[in-house]
PDB file of N, CA and C in Angstrom:
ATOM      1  N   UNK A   1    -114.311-147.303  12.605  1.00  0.00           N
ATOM      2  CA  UNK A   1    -113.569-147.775  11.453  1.00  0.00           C
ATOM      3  C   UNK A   1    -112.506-146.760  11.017  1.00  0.00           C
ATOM      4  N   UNK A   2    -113.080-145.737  11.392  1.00  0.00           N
ATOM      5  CA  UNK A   2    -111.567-144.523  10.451  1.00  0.00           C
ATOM      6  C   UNK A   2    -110.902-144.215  11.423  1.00  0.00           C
ATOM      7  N   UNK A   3    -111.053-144.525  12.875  1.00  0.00           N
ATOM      8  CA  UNK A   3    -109.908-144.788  13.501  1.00  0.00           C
ATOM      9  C   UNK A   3    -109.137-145.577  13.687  1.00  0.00           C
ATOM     10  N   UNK A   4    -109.003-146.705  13.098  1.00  0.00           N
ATOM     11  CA  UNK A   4    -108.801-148.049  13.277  1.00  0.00           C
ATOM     12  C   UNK A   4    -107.556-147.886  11.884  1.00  0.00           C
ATOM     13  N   UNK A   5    -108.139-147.108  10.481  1.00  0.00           N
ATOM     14  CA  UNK A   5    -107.466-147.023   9.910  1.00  0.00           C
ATOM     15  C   UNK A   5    -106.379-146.090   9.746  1.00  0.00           C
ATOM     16  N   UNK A   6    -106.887-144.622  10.577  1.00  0.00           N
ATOM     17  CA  UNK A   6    -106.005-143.789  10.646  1.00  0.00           C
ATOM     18  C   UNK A   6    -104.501-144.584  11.613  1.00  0.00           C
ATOM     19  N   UNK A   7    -104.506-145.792  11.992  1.00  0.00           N
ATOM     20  CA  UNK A   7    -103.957-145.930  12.921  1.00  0.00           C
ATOM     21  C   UNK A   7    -102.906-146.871  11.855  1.00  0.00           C
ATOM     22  N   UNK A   8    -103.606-147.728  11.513  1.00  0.00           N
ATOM     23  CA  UNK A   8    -102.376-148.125  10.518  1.00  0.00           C
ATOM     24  C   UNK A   8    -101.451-147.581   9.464  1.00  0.00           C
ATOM     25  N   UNK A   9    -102.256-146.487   9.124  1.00  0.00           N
ATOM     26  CA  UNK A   9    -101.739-145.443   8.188  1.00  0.00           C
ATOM     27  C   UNK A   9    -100.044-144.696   8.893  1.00  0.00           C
ATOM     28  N   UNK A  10    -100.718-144.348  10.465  1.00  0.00           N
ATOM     29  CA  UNK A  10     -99.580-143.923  11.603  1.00  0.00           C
ATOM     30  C   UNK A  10     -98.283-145.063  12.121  1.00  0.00           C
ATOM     31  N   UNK A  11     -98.571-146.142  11.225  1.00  0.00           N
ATOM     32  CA  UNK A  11     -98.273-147.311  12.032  1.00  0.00           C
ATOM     33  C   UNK A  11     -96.975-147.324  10.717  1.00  0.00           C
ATOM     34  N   UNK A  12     -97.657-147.335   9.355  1.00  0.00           N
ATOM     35  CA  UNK A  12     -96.676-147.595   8.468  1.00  0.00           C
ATOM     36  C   UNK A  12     -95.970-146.290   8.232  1.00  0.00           C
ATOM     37  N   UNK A  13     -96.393-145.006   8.291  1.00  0.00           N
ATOM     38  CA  UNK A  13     -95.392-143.716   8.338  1.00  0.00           C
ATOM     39  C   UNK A  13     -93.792-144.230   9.229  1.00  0.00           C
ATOM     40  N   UNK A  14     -94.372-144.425  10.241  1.00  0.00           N
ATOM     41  CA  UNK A  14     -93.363-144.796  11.275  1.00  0.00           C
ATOM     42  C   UNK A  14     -92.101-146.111  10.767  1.00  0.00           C
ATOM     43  N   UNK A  15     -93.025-146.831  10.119  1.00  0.00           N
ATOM     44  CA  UNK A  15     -91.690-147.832   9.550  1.00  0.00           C
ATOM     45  C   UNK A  15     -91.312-147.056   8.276  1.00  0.00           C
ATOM     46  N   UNK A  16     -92.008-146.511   7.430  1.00  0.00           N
ATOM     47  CA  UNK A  16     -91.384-145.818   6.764  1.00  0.00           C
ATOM     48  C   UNK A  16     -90.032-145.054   6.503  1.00  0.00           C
ATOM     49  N   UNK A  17     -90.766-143.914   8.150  1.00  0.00           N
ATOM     50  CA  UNK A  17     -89.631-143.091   8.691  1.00  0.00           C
ATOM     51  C   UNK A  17     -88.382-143.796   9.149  1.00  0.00           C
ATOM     52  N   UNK A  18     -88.505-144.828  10.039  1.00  0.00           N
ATOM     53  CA  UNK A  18     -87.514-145.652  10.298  1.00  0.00           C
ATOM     54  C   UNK A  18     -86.271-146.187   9.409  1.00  0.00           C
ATOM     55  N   UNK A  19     -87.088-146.894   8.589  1.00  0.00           N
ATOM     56  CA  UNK A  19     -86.621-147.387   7.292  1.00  0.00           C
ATOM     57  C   UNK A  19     -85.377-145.798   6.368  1.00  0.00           C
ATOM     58  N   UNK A  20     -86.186-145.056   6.203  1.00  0.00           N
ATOM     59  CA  UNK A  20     -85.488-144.045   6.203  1.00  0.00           C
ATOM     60  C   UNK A  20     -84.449-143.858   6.550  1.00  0.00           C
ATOM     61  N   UNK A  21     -84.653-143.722   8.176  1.00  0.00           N
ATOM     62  CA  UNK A  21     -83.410-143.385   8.968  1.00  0.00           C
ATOM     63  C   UNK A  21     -82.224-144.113   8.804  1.00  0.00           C
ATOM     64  N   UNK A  22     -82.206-145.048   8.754  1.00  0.00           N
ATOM     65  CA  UNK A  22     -81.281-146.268   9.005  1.00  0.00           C
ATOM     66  C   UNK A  22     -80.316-146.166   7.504  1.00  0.00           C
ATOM     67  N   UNK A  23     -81.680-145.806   6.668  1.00  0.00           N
ATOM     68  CA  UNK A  23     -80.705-145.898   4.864  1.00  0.00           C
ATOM     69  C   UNK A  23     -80.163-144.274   5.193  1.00  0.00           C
ATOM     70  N   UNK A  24     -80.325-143.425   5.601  1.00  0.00           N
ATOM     71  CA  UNK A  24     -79.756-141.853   5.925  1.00  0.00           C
ATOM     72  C   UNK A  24     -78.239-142.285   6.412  1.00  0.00           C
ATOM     73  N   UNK A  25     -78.536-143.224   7.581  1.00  0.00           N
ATOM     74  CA  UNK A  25     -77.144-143.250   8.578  1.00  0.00           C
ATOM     75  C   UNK A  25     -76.158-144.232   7.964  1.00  0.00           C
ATOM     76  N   UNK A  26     -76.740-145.324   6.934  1.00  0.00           N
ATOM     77  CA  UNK A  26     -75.742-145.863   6.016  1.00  0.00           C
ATOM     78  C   UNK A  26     -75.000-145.213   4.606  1.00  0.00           C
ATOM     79  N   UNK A  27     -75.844-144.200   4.411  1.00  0.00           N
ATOM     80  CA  UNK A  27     -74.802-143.605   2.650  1.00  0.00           C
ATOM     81  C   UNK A  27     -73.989-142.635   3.641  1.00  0.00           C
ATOM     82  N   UNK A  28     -74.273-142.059   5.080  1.00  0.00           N
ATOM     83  CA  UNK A  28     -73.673-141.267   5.578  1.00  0.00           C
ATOM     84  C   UNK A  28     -72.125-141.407   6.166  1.00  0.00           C
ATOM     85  N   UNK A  29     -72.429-143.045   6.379  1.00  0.00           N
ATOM     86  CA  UNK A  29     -71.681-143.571   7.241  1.00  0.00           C
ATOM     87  C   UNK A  29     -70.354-144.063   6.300  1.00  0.00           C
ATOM     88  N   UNK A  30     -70.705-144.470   5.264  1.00  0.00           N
ATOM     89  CA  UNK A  30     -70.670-145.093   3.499  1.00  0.00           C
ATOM     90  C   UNK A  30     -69.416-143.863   3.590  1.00  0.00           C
ATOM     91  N   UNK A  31     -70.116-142.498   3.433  1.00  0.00           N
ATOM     92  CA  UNK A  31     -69.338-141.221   2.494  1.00  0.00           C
ATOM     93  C   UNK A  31     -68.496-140.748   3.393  1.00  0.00           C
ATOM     94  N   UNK A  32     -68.632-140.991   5.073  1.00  0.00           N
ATOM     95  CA  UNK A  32     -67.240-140.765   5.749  1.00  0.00           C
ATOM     96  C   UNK A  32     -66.215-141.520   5.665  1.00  0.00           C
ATOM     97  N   UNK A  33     -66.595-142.713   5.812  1.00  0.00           N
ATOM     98  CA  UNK A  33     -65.420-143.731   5.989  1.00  0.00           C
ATOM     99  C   UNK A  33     -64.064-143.669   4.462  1.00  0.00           C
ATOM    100  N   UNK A  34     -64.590-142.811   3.532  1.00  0.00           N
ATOM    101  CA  UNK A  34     -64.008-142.625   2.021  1.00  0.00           C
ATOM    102  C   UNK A  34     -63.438-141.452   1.954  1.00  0.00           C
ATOM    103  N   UNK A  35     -63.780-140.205   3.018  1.00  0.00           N
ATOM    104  CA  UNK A  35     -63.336-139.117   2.781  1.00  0.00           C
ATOM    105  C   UNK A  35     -61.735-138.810   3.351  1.00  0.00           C
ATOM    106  N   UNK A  36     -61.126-139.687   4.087  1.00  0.00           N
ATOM    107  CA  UNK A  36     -60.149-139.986   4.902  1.00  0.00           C
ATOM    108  C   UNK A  36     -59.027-140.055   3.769  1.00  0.00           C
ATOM    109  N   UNK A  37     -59.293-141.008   2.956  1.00  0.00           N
ATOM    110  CA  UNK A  37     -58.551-141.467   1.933  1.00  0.00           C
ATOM    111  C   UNK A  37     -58.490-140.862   1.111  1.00  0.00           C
ATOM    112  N   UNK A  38     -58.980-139.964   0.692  1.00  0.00           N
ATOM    113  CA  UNK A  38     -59.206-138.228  -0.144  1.00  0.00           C
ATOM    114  C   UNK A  38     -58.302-137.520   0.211  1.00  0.00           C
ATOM    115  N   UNK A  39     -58.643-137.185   1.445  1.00  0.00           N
ATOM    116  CA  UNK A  39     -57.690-136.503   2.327  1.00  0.00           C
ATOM    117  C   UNK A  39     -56.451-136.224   2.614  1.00  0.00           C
ATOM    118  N   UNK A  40     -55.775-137.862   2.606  1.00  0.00           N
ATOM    119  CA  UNK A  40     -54.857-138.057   3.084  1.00  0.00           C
ATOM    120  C   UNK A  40     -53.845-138.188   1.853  1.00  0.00           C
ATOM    121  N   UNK A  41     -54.300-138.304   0.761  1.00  0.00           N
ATOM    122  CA  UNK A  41     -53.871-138.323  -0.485  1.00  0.00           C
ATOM    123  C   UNK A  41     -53.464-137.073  -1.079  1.00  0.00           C
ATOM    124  N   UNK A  42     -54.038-135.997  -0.550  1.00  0.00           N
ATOM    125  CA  UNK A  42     -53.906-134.635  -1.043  1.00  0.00           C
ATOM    126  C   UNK A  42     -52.334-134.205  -0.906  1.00  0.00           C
ATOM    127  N   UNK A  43     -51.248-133.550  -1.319  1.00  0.00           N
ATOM    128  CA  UNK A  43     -49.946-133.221  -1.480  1.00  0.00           C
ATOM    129  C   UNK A  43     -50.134-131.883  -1.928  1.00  0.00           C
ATOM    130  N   UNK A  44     -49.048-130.947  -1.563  1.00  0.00           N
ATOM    131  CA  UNK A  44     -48.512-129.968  -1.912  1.00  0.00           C
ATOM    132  C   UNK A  44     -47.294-129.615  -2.180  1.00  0.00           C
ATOM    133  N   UNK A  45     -46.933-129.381  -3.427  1.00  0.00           N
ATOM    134  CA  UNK A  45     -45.511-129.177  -3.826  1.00  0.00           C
ATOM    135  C   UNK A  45     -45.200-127.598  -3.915  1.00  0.00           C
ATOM    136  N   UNK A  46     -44.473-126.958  -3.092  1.00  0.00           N
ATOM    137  CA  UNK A  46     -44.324-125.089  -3.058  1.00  0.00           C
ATOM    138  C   UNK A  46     -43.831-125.123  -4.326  1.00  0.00           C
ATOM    139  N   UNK A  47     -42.897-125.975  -4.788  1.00  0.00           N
ATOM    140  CA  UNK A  47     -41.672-125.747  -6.339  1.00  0.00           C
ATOM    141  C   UNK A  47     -41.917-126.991  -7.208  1.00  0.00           C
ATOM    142  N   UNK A  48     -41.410-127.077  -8.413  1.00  0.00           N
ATOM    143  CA  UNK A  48     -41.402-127.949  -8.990  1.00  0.00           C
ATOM    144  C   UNK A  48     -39.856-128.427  -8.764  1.00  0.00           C
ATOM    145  N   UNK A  49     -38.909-127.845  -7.985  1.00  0.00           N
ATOM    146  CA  UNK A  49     -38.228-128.720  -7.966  1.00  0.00           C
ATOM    147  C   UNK A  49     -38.711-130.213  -6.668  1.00  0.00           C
ATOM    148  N   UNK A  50     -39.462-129.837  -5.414  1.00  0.00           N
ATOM    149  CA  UNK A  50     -39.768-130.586  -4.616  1.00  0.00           C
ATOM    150  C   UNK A  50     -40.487-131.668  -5.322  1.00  0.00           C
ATOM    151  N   UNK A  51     -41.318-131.499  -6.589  1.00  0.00           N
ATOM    152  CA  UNK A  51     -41.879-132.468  -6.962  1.00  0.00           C
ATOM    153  C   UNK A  51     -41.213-133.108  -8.299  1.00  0.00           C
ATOM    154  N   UNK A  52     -40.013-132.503  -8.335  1.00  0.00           N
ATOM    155  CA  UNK A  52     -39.079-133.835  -9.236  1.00  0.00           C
ATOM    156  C   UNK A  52     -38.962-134.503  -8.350  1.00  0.00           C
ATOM    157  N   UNK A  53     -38.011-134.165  -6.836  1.00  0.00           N
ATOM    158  CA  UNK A  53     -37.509-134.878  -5.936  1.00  0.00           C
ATOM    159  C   UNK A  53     -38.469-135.832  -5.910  1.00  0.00           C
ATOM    160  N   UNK A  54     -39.570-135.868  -5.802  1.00  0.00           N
ATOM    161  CA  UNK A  54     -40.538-136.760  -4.986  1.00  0.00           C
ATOM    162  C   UNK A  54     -40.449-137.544  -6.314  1.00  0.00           C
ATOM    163  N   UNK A  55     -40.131-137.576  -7.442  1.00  0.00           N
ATOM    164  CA  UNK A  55     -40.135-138.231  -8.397  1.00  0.00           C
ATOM    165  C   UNK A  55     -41.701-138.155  -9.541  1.00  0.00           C
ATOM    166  N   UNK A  56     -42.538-137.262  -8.968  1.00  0.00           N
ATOM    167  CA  UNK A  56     -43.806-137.150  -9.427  1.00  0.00           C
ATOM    168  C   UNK A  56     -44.603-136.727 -10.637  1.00  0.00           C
ATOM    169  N   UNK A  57     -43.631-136.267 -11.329  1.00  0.00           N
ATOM    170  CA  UNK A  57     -43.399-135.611 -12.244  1.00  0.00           C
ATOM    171  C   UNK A  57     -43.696-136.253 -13.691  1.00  0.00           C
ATOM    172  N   UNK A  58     -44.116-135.306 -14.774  1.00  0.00           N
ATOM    173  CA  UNK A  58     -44.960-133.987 -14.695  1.00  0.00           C
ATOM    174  C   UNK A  58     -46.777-134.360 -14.287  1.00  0.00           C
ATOM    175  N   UNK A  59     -46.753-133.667 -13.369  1.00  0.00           N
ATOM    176  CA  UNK A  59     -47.980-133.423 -12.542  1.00  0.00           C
ATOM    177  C   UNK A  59     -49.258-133.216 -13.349  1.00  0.00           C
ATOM    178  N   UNK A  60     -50.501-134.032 -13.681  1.00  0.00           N
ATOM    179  CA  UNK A  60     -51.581-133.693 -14.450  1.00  0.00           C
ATOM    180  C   UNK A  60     -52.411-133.156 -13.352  1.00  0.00           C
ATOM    181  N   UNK A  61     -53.675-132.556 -14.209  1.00  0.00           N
ATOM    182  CA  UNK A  61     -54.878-132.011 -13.026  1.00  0.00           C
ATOM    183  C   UNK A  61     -55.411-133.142 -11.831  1.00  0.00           C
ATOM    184  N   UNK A  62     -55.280-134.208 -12.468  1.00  0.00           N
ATOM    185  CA  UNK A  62     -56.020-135.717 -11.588  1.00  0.00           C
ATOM    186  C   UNK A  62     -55.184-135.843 -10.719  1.00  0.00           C
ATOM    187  N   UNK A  63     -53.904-135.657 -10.907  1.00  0.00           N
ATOM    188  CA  UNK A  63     -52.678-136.046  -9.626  1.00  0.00           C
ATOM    189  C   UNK A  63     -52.801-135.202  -8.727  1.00  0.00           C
ATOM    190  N   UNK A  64     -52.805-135.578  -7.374  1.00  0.00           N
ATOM    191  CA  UNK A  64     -52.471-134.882  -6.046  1.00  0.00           C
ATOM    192  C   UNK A  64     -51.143-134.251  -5.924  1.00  0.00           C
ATOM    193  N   UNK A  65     -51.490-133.214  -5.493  1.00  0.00           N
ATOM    194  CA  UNK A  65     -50.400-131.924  -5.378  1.00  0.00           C
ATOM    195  C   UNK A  65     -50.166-131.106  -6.793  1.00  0.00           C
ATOM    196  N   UNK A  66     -50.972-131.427  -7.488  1.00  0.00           N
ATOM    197  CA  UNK A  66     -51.369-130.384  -8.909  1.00  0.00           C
ATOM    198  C   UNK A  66     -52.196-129.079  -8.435  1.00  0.00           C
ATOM    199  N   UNK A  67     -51.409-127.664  -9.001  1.00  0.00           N
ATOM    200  CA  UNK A  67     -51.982-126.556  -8.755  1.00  0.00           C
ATOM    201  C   UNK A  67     -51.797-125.369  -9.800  1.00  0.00           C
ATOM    202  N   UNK A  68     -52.451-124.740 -10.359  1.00  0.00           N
ATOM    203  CA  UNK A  68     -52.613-123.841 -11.716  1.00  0.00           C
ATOM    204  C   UNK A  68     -50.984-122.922 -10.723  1.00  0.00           C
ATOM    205  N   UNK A  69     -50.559-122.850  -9.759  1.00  0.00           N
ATOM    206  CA  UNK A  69     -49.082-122.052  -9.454  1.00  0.00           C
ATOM    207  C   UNK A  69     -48.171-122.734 -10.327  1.00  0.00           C
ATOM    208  N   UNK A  70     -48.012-124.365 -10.365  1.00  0.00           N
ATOM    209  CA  UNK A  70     -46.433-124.849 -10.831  1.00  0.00           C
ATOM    210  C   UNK A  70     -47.231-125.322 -12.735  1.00  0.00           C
ATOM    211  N   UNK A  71     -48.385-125.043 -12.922  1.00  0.00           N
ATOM    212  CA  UNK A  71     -48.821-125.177 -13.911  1.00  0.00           C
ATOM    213  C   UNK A  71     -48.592-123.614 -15.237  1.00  0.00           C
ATOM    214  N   UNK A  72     -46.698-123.499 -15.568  1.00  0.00           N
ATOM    215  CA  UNK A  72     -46.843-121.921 -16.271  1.00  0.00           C
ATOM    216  C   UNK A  72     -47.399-121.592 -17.571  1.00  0.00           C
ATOM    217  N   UNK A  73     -47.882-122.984 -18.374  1.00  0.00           N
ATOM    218  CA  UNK A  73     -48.325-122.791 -19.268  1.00  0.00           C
ATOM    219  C   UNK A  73     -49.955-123.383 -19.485  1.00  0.00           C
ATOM    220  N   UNK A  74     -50.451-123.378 -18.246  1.00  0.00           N
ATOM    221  CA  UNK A  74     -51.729-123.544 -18.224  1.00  0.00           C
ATOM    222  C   UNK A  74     -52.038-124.869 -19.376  1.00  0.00           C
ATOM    223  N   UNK A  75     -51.573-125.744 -19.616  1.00  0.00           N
ATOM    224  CA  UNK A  75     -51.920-126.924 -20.088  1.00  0.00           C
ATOM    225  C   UNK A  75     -52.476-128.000 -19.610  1.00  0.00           C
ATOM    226  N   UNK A  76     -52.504-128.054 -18.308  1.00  0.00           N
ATOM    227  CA  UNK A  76     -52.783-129.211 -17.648  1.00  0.00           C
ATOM    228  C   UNK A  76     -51.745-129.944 -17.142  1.00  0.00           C
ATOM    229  N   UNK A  77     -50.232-129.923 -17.525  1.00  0.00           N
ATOM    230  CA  UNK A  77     -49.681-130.571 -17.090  1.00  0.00           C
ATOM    231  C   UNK A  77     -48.601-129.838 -16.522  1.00  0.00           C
ATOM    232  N   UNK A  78     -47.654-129.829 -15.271  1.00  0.00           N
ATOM    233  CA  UNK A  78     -46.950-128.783 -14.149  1.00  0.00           C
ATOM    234  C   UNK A  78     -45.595-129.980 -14.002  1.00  0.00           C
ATOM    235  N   UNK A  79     -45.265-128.767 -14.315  1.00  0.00           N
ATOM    236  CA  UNK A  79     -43.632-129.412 -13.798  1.00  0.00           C
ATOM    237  C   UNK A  79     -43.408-130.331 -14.716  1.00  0.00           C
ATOM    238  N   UNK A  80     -42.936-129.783 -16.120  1.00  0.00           N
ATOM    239  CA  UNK A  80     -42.712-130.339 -17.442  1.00  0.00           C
ATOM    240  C   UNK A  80     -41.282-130.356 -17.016  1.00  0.00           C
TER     241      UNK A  80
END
């Protein structure tokens, strides 16, 4: 009898683990396919004149290509 049960016990670990796996390889799979678009969004402006040009202007912390360099009065907002 307590082998019989140790066996189902081994039986449901395994779907467990499985089950597991599969939800591992989906939030994984989930958080790459999003990081691209992060990525590719990122900008760098050397001057604030490049980022009038680009029309982007004035640059908050949330905006891409915001950096405490074109930020001189430390307010949050660059290239006033």
């Amino acid at each position: 009898m307590k082998l019989k049960i140790a066996n189902i016990y081994q039986r449901n670990y395994l779907y467990v683990g499985l089950a597991a796996t599969f939800v591992l390889a989906f939030v994984i799979t989930l958080c790459m396919t999003q990081i691209p678009d992060k990525v590719a969004s990122n900008k760098f402006y050397a001057t604030c004149t490049q980022a009038k040009l680009s029309g982007k202007t004035p640059l908050t912390r949330s905006d891409p290509g915001y950096r405490l360099g074109l930020d001189k009065d430390r307010d949050g907002r660059a290239c006033e």
